[in-house]
Every structure is written in C-alpha cells, then in structure tokens.
Protein backbone atom coordinates (compact mmCIF):
# COMPACT_ATOMS: atom_id res chain seq x y z
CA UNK A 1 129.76 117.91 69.91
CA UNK A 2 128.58 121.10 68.81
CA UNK A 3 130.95 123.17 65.87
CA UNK A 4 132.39 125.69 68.10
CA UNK A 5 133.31 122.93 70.77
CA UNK A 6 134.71 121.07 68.28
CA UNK A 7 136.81 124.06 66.70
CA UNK A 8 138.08 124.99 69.58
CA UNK A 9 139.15 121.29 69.87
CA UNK A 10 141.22 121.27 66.74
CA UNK A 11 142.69 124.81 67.93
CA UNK A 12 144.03 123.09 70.95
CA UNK A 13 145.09 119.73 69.17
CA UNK A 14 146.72 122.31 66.56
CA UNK A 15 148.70 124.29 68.98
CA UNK A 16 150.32 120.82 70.77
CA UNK A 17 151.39 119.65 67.26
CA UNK A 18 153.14 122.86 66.66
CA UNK A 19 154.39 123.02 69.79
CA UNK A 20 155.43 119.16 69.67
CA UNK A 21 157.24 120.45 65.92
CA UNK A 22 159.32 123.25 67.66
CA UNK A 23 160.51 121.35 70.50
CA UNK A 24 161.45 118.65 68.02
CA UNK A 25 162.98 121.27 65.92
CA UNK A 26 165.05 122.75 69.53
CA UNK A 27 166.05 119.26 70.06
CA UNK A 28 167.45 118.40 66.48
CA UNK A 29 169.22 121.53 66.51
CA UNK A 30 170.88 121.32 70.00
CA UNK A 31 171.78 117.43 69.03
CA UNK A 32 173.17 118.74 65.80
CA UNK A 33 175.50 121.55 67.29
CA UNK A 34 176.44 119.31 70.19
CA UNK A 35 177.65 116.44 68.02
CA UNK A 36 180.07 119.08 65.98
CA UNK A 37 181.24 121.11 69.32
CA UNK A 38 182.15 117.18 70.70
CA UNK A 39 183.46 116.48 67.52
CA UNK A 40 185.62 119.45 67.01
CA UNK A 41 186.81 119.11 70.91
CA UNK A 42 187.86 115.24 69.89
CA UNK A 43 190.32 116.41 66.80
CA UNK A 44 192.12 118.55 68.50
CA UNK A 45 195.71 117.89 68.72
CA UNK A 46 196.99 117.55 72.57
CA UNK A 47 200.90 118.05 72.37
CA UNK A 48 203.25 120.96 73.22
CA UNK A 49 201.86 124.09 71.93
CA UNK A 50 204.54 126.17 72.99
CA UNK A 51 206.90 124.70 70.16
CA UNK A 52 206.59 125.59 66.49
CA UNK A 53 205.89 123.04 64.29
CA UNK A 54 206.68 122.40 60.39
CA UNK A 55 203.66 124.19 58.92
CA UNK A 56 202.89 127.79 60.38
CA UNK A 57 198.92 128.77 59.99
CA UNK A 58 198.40 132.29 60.49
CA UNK A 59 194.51 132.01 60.95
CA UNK A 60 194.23 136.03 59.87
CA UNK A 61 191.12 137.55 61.20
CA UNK A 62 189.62 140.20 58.79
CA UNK A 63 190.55 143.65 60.24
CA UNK A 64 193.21 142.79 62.99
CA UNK A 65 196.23 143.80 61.65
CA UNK A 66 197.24 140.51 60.14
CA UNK A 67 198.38 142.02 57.12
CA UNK A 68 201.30 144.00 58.91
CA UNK A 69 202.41 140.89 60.63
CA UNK A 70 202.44 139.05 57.36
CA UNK A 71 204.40 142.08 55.06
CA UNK A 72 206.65 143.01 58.08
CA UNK A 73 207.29 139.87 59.70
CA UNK A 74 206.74 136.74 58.23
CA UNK A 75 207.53 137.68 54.56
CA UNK A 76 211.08 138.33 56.27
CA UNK A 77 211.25 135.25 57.63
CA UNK A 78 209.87 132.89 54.86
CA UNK A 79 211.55 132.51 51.33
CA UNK A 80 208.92 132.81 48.59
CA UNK A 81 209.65 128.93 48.14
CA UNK A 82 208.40 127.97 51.43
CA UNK A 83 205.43 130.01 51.38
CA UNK A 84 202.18 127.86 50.58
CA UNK A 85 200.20 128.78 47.81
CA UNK A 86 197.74 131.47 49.24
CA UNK A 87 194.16 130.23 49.59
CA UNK A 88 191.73 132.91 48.98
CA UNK A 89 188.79 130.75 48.40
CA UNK A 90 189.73 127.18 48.34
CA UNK A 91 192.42 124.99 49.24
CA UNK A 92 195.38 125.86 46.03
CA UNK A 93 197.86 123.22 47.47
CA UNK A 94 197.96 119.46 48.22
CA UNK A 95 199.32 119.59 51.93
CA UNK A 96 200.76 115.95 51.82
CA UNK A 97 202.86 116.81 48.74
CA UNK A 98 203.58 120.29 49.09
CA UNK A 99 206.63 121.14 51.75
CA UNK A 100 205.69 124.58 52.24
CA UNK A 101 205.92 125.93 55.68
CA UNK A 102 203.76 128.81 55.79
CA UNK A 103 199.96 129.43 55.23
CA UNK A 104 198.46 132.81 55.81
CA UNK A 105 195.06 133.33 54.89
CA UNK A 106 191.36 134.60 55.92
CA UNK A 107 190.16 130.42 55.70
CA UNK A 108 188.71 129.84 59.26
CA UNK A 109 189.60 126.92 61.27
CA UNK A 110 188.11 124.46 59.03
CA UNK A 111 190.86 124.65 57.20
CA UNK A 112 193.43 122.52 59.34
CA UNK A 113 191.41 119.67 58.65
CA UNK A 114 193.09 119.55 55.23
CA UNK A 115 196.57 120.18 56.74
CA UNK A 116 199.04 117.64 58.73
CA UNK A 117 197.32 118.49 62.20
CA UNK A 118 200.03 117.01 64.12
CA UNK A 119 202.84 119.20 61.98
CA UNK A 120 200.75 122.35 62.25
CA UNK A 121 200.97 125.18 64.67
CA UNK A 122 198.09 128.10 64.34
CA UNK A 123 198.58 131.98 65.53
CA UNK A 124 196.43 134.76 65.49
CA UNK A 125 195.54 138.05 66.32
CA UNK A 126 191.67 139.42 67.41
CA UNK A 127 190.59 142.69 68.15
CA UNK A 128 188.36 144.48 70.39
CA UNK A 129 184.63 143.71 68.43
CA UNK A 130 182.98 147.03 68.80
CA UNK A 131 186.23 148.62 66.29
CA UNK A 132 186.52 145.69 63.99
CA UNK A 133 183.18 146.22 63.48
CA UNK A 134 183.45 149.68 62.88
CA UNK A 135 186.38 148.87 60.73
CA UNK A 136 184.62 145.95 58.67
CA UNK A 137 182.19 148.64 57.60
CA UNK A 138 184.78 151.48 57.04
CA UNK A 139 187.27 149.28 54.25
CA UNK A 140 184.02 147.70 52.65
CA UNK A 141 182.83 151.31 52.17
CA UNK A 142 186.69 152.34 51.06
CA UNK A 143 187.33 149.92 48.58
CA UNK A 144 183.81 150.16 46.80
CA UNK A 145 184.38 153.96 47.04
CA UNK A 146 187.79 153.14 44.83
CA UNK A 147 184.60 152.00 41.95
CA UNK A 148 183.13 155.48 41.52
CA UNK A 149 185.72 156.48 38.99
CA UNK A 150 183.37 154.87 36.94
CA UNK A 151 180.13 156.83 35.35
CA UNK A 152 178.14 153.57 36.20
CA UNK A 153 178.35 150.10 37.87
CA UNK A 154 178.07 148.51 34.59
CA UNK A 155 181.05 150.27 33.76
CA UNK A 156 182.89 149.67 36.75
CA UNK A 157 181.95 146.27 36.60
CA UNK A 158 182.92 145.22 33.03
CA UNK A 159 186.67 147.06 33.94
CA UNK A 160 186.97 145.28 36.75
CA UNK A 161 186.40 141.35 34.50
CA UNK A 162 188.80 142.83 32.12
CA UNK A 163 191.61 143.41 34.24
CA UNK A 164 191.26 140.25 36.10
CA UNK A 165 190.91 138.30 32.74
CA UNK A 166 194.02 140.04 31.95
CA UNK A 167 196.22 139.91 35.08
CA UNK A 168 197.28 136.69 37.28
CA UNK A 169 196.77 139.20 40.14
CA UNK A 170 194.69 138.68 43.20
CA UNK A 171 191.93 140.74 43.91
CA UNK A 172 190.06 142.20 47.20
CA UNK A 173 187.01 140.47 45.11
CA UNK A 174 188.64 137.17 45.68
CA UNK A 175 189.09 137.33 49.05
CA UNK A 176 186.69 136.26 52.02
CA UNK A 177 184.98 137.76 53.65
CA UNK A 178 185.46 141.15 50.99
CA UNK A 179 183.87 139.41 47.59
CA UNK A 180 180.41 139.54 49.83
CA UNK A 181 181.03 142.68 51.59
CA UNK A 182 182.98 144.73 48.85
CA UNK A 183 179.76 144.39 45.73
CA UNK A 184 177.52 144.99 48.05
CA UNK A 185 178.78 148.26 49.16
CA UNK A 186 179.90 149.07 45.29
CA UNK A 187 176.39 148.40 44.58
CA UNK A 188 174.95 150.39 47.08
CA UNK A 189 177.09 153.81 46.89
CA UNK A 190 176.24 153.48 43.18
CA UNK A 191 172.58 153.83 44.08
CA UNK A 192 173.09 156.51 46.51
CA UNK A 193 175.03 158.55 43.66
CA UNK A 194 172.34 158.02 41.18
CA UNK A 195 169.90 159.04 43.56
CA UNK A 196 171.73 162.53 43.88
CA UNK A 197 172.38 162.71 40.30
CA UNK A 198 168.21 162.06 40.31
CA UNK A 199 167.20 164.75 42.61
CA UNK A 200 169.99 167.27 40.82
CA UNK A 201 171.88 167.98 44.65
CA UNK A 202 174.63 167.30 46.10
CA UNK A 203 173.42 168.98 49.50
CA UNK A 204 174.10 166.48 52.13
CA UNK A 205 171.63 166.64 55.60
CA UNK A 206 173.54 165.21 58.52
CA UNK A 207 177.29 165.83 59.54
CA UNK A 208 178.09 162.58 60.50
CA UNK A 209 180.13 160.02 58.49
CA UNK A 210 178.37 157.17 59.85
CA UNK A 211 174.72 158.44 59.30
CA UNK A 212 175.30 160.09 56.08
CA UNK A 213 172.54 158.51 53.93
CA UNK A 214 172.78 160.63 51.01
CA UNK A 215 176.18 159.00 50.71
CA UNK A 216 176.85 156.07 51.93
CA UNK A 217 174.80 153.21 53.84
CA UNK A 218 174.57 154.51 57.43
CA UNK A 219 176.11 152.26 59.93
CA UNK A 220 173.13 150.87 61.58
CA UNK A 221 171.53 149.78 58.32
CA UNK A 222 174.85 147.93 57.67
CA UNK A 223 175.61 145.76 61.30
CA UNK A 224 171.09 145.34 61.16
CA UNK A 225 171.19 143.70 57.19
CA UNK A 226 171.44 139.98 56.79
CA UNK A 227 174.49 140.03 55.34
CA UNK A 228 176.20 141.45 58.26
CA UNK A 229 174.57 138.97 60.25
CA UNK A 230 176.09 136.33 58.32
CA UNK A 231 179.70 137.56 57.59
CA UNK A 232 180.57 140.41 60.21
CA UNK A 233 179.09 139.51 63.28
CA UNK A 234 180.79 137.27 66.05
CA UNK A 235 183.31 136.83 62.84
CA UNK A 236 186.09 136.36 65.20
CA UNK A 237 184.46 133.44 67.13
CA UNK A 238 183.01 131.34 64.08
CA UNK A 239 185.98 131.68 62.37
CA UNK A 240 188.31 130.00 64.74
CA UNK A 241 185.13 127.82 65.46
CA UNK A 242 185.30 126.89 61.82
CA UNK A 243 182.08 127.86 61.26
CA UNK A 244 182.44 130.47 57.95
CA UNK A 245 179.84 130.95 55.03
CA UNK A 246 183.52 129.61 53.96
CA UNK A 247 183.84 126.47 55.75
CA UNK A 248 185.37 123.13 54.59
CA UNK A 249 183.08 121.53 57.12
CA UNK A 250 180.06 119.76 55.23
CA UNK A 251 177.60 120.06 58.21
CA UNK A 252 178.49 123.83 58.94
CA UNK A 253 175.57 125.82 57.32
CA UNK A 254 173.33 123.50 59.29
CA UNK A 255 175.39 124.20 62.49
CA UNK A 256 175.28 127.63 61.86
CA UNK A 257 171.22 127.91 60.82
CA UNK A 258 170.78 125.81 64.43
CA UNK A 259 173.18 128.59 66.21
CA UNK A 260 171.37 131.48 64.71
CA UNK A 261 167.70 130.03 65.48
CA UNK A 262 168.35 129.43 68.86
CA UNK A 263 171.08 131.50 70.17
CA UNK A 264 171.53 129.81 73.39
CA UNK A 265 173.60 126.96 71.46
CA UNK A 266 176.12 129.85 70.54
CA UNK A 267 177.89 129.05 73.67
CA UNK A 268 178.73 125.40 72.27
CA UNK A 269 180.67 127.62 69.58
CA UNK A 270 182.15 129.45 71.76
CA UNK A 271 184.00 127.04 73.96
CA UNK A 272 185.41 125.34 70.70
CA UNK A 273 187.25 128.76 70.03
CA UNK A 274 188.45 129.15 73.25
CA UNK A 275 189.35 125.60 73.32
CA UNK A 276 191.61 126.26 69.57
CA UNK A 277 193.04 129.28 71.40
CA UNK A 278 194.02 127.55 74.49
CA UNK A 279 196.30 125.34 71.92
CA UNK A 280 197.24 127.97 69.61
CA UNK A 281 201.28 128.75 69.43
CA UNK A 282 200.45 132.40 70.01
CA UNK A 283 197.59 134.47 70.20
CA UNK A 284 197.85 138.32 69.72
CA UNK A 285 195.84 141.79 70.78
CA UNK A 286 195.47 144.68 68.35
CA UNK A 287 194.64 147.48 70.76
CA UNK A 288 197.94 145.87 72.23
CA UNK A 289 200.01 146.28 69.08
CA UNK A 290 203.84 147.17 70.40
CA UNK A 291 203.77 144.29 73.03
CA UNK A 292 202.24 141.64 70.86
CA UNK A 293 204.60 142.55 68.22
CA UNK A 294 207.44 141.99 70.82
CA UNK A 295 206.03 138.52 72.09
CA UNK A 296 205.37 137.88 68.18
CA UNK A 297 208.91 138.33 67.68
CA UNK A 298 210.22 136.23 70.48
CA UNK A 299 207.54 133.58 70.80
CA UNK A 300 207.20 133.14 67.18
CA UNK A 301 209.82 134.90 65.35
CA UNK A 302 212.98 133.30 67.17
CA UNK A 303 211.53 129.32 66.88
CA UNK A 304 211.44 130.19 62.69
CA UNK A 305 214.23 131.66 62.56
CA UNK A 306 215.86 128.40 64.71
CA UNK A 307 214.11 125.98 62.73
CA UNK A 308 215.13 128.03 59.53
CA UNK A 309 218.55 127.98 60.42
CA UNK A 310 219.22 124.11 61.48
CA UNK A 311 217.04 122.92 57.59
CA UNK A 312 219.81 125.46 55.86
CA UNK A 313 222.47 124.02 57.64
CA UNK A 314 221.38 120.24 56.64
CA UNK A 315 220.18 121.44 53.10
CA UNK A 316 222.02 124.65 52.60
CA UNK A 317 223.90 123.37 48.94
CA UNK A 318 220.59 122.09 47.96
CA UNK A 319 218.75 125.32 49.03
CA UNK A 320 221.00 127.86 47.32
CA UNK A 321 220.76 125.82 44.08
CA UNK A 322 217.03 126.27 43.76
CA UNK A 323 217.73 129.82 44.83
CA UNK A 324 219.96 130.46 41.82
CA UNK A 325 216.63 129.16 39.57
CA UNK A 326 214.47 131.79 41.01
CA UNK A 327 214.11 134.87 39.99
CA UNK A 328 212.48 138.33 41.25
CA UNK A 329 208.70 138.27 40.91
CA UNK A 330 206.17 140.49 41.51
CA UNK A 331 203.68 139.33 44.23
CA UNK A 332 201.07 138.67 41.43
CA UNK A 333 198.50 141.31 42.88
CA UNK A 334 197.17 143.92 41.19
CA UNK A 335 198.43 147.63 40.11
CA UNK A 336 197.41 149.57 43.20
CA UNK A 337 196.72 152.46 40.78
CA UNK A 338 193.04 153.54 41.62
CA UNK A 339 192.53 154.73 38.78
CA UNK A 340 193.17 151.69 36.54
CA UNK A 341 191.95 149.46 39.39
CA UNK A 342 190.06 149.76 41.77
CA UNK A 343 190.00 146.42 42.90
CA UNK A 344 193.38 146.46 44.35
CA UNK A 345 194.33 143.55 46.56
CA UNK A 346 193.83 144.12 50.47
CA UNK A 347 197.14 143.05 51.02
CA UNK A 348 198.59 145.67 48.75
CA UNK A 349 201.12 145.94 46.07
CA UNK A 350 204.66 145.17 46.49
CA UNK A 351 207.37 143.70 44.40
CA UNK A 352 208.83 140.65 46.87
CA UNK A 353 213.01 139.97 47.52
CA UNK A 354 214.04 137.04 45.42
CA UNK A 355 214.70 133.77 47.69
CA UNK A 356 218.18 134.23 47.07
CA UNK A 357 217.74 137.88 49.03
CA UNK A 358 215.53 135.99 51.57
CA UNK A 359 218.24 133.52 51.92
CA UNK A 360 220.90 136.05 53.12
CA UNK A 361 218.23 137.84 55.62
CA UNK A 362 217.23 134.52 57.05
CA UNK A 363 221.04 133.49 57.26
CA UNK A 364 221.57 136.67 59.09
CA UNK A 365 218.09 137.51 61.33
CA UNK A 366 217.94 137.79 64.82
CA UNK A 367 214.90 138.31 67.18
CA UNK A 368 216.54 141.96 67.36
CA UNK A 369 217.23 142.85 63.77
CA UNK A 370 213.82 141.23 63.20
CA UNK A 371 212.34 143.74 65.17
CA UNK A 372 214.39 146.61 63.92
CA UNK A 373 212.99 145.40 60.28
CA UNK A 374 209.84 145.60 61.61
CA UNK A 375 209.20 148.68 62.84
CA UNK A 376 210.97 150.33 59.06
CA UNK A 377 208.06 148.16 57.39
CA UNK A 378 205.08 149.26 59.17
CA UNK A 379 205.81 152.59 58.94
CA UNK A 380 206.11 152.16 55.53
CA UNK A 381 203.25 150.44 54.65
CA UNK A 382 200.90 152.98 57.01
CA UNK A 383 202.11 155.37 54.68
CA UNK A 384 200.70 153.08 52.02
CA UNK A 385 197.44 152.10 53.88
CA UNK A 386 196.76 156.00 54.41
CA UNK A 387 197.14 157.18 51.22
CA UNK A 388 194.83 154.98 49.48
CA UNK A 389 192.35 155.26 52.31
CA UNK A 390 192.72 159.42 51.80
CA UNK A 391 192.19 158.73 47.57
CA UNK A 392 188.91 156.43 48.32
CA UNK A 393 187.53 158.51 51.04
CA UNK A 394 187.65 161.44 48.28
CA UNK A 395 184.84 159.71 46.07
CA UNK A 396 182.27 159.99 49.16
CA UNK A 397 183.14 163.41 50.55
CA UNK A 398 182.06 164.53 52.83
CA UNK A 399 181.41 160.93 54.36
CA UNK A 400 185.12 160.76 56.00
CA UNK A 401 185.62 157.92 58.95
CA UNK A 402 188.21 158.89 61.60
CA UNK A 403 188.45 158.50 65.27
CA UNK A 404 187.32 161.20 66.45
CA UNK A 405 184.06 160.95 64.42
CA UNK A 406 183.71 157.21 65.90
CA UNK A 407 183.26 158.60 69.47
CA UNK A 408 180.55 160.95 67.90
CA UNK A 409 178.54 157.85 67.28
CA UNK A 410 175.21 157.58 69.51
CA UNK A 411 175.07 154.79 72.66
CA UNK A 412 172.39 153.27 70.77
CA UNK A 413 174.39 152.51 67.99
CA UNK A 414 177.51 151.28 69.69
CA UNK A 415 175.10 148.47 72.35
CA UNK A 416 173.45 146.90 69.23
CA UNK A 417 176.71 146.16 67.87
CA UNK A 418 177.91 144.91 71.30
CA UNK A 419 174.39 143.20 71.36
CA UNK A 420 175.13 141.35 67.88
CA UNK A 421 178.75 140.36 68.98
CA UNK A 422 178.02 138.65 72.14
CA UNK A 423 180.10 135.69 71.26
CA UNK A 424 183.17 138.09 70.05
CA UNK A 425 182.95 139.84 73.27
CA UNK A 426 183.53 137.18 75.89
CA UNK A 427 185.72 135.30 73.21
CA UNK A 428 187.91 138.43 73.69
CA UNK A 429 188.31 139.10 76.97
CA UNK A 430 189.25 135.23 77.39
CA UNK A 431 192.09 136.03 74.48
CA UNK A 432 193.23 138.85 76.91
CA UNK A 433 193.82 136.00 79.37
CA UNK A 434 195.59 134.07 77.60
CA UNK A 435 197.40 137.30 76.07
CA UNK A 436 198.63 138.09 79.89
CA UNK A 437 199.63 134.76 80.48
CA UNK A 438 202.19 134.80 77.48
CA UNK A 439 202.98 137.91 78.75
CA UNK A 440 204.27 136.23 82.36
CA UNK A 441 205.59 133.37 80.43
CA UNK A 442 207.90 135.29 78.45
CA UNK A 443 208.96 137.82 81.35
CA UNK A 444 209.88 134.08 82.98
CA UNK A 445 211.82 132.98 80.69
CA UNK A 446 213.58 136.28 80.45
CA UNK A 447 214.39 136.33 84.17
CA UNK A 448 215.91 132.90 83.82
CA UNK A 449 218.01 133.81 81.02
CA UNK A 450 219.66 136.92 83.14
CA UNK A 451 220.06 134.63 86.25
C-alpha cells in the first residue's frame, strides 16, 4: 500500500474513532441526565398539595418579587422563633432537630432533600424571562455601582472585609446567585472608570443605558459571558430542577455540563420543574402581582394563619413564656447606609417586631387584615427599593435603567435572550397554567362559600 493510500486510511480509521468517542460521549451524557430526571421524578412526594404542611419552603427565585412576599407577608405571619435559620449558602439548621416552620431562601430545589419531604410544602413565584433577565443585569449593575464611593477596588474591597469582620450582618455578597454576579460587575465598572480616568473624559458616545460601554458592561456582553450562562440563564427552570452552581445534589455539575453540551437533554430538566410545580402548594406570577397576592393570601396566608392559631391554642402558656425571653432584635443585616456600606443586604434593612408583637398580630390576623397589612408594607418598602436604586444609579450617570429605556432596546438584543432562556420560556407559560387553574379553584371555592 502506497503512503498516500495508507494516510488516507488512518484519516478514515481516525474520523470513526472520534466519531465512535462522541457518540459514546452523547450516550453517557443522555444516560447520566436520564437517571437524575427518573430519579428526581421517584422522590417526589404524592399527597395533597393543596394543604399546608409543617415546614413552609418559599423556593425564592432571584428577581421575582420574593422579597415583598417575605417582608409583607410572611414576616407577619411567622414569629422570629419559628423562622428557620436563613440559608444563604449552606444548610445553617439541622431540620430533624430544629421545629422551625419557615424557610425562605434563594437554595434551589436541592434543598428539600435535607428537609422532612413529607412535612414540607414549597411556593414560589417566576417571572416573565425576558424582564428577569433584564432585571438580573440591572441590580448586579446597582449594587456594584453602591462600590464606587471608593477611589479604587482595593479600597472598596478591604471596607467591605472590615465591616463584615465587624458585623453579624448578612451581606448581598453572601447571597446566591449575587456573590458571583455582584464582584463581577464591581470589578468591571471599576475598569470602565479607570479607563475614563485614563483617557482624561468623561464624554459618553451612545444614549442608551444598556449599550453604554464607557460605563457600564453593555447588556449583550453580559447575557453572551460565561457567567451568565451559568447563573442567569434558564435560572428559573434549574433552580426548581435543583440543578444550581449551588446544588446539594453531588451529581449536578455533571448533569448540568451533559445539559449544556447537548441541549436537547434540557427538556429532561424541564419536565422535573414542571413536575415540582404541579405539586407545589402555590405557585405565583409577577407581571400578575395584585391577583397572586390575593390567591397568596387566601391559598397560603389563611392555612398559616389556621395552623398558627390551633399550635397557640394547644401551646399558648408555653408560647408566651418563651415570648417573654425574647427580646427586640435587629434583623442582623447590614446598615443600609451607602455610604458606609455598600454591600447592603438584598433583602434590606429593617428592625423586626419582637415575637411577643408577632404573637398579638398572629392572635389577631385575618386573610383581610392580612391583606390590608400588606398593601401598607409594599408601599413602604418601594419607597425603600427606589431610593437606593436612585443613590446607586447616581455613581454611573448617565447609565440610568427604566422602562421606557427597556423598550428602546434593539430586536436583536431582546431574541438572544429569549434564545438563551428557552427552558424559562415554556417553563413559564406552563406556570401560567397552573396560575389560571388556582385562579378557578379559588373562584370555586368562593362560590360555594356564598351558596
């Protein structure tokens, strides 16, 4: 056999190996992903959904509004003694010793398979993708805006160790998904502002907020970087899948390299979160805030303040002795001073009502009154929300992010990130169908209340 012959031999023998290696590869992966979606399907607890259960998870998807249901709803509800300890990072609490009976945190789904499964009911809320997207980018730009008080990152970021070192506060930096999201954009607008200090100018070239490079990381760069890819995108449907960069589950950064390489197995992912919907207690809307605060209320709201009310009528000597031990307490999260810190908590700072206070208002709550509370705290803590937004938004003038700027954004722009949230998308509109069907439960149950 002559030597080109026989190359071209080895060429062809190469190219089945490789060939052989990537279908292997396929195969492993789609075994791999397969196994966990059959697993995950298996664990799942089959009993009544629609009735609360001892432990509340609020499964709190970044960017949703879960922070308003937690300050203005369930923080009315639940003394601070029955609140579990938050987890921010890692599990803070041993679930078969502690007899807490509320969890609210940004842990995905993986989570509940530290918790009494059979004593746990999980809510949520998710969002339309395209805007939590858009409003990912916008607080991880506002908060490391709140760092350019300081001449320097180095600066900034020695300040920010000494306050923590100093304070048993909890900071955005703590938090998933914002201690990846948050440094990287502190890093970044320090480079940009270094770069203008550089060229002596402060001229800026384009009018738009969300393409101002000279500023701030334009929008595209930020959903087409890796670590968008990892965190931001289909968040929604990987977290109730389970499937976080913050996942309990062992195998889950192999289930998520498979999912990424090959993005058909995505849809394995995909009917596990539907599936954890389906048996969710309630599942909320956003864009639909005043009704899913209403069906919150009664759906959620009432069975608490039920089950509240019959464990302080069995325990209610034993209850208001540990209430006369506890005093008021700050909510251990930082001064929301800018100035001083700019690594205020997400949730914000607010001094909690003693349990004894929480006592009274849980002795006392209705669905109504619950409501009426409500709508006093949100308003409230928009007030809050906008401020500090305003302050931060300051530091990159003119970069400012509203609404009306949004719809200035080009087509192009707006299909990649549909294109990258494919998953989030179609998890989404099957929430909305399960959001309309609590809807026609709950006008049911009404109607058979008036007859």
């Amino acid at each position: 056999m002559d030597s080109t012959l026989k190359c071209s031999f080895l060429l062809v023998l190469l190219g089945l190996v490789v060939n052989a290696l990537c279908l292997t590869d396929s195969e492993h992966c789609e075994n791999v992903v397969k196994k966990w979606a059959l697993t995950s399907l298996d664990h799942e607890v089959k009993n009544n959904k629609h009735t609360l259960k001892d432990l509340l998870f609020f499964l709190h998807v970044p960017r949703t509004g879960g922070r308003t249901y937690f300050h203005c709803f369930l923080k009315k509800l639940y003394s601070n003694s029955l609140e579990c300890p938050r987890s921010y990072d890692k599990l803070r609490f041993d679930p078969s010793k502690e007899k807490c009976r509320l969890l609210v945190t940004h842990d995905d789904y993986s989570i509940t398979s530290k918790l009494p499964r059979d004593r746990t009911s999980v809510v949520t809320i998710l969002r339309n993708p395209v805007d939590r997207v858009f409003s990912t980018y916008e607080f991880s730009v506002e908060v490391g805006a709140r760092f350019l008080v300081h001449p320097n990152l180095t600066s900034a970021m020695q300040m920010t160790g000494r306050l923590r070192a100093k304070t048993k506060g909890v900071s955005t930096l703590d938090i998933w998904p914002w201690k990846y999201l948050v440094p990287w954009m502190r890093e970044d607008l320090f480079a940009r502002r270094n770069a203008r200090k550089a060229r002596r100018t402060n001229d800026v070239k384009s009018s738009d907020p969300y393409n101002m490079e000279d500023i701030v990381m334009p929008l595209l760069n930020y959903i087409n970087d890796p670590i968008a890819h990892e965190i931001v995108h289909n968040g929604a449907t990987f977290q109730i899948a389970g499937l976080t960069n913050n996942s309990y589950l062992p195998k889950s950064h192999e289930v998520r390299h498979c999912v990424d390489k090959y993005k058909n197995l995505g849809e394995y992912v995909l009917q596990v979160a539907k599936k954890r919907l389906d048996n969710m207690l309630y599942v909320g809307l956003t864009e639909d805030h005043r009704e899913s605060a209403t069906m919150f209320a009664n759906v959620v709201g009432a069975q608490v303040i039920s089950q509240l009310e019959e464990s302080n009528a069995i325990g209610k000597e034993a209850a208001v002795n540990k209430s006369e031990l506890t005093t008021s307490f700050s909510d251990s999260e930082l001064d929301s001073n800018d100035h001083q810190n700019p690594n205020s908590d997400e949730k914000g700072n607010e001094t909690t009502s003693s349990s004894d206070d929480n006592e009274v208002k849980q002795e006392n709550m209705t669905v109504r009154k619950l409501m009426e509370t409500y709508e006093v705290c949100i308003s409230s803590l928009r007030k809050t929300q906008a401020h500090r937004r305003i302050a931060s938004l300051k530091r990159i003038a003119p970069a400012n992010f509203t609404k009306e700027a949004r719809l200035q954004v080009p087509q192009m722009v707006i299909q990649r990130i549909q294109s990258l949230n494919n998953l989030d998308l179609e998890l989404y509109e099957y929430a909305q169908g399960i959001f309309a069907k609590q809807h026609n439960e709950g006008a049911e149950k009404l109607f058979d209340t008036v007859v």
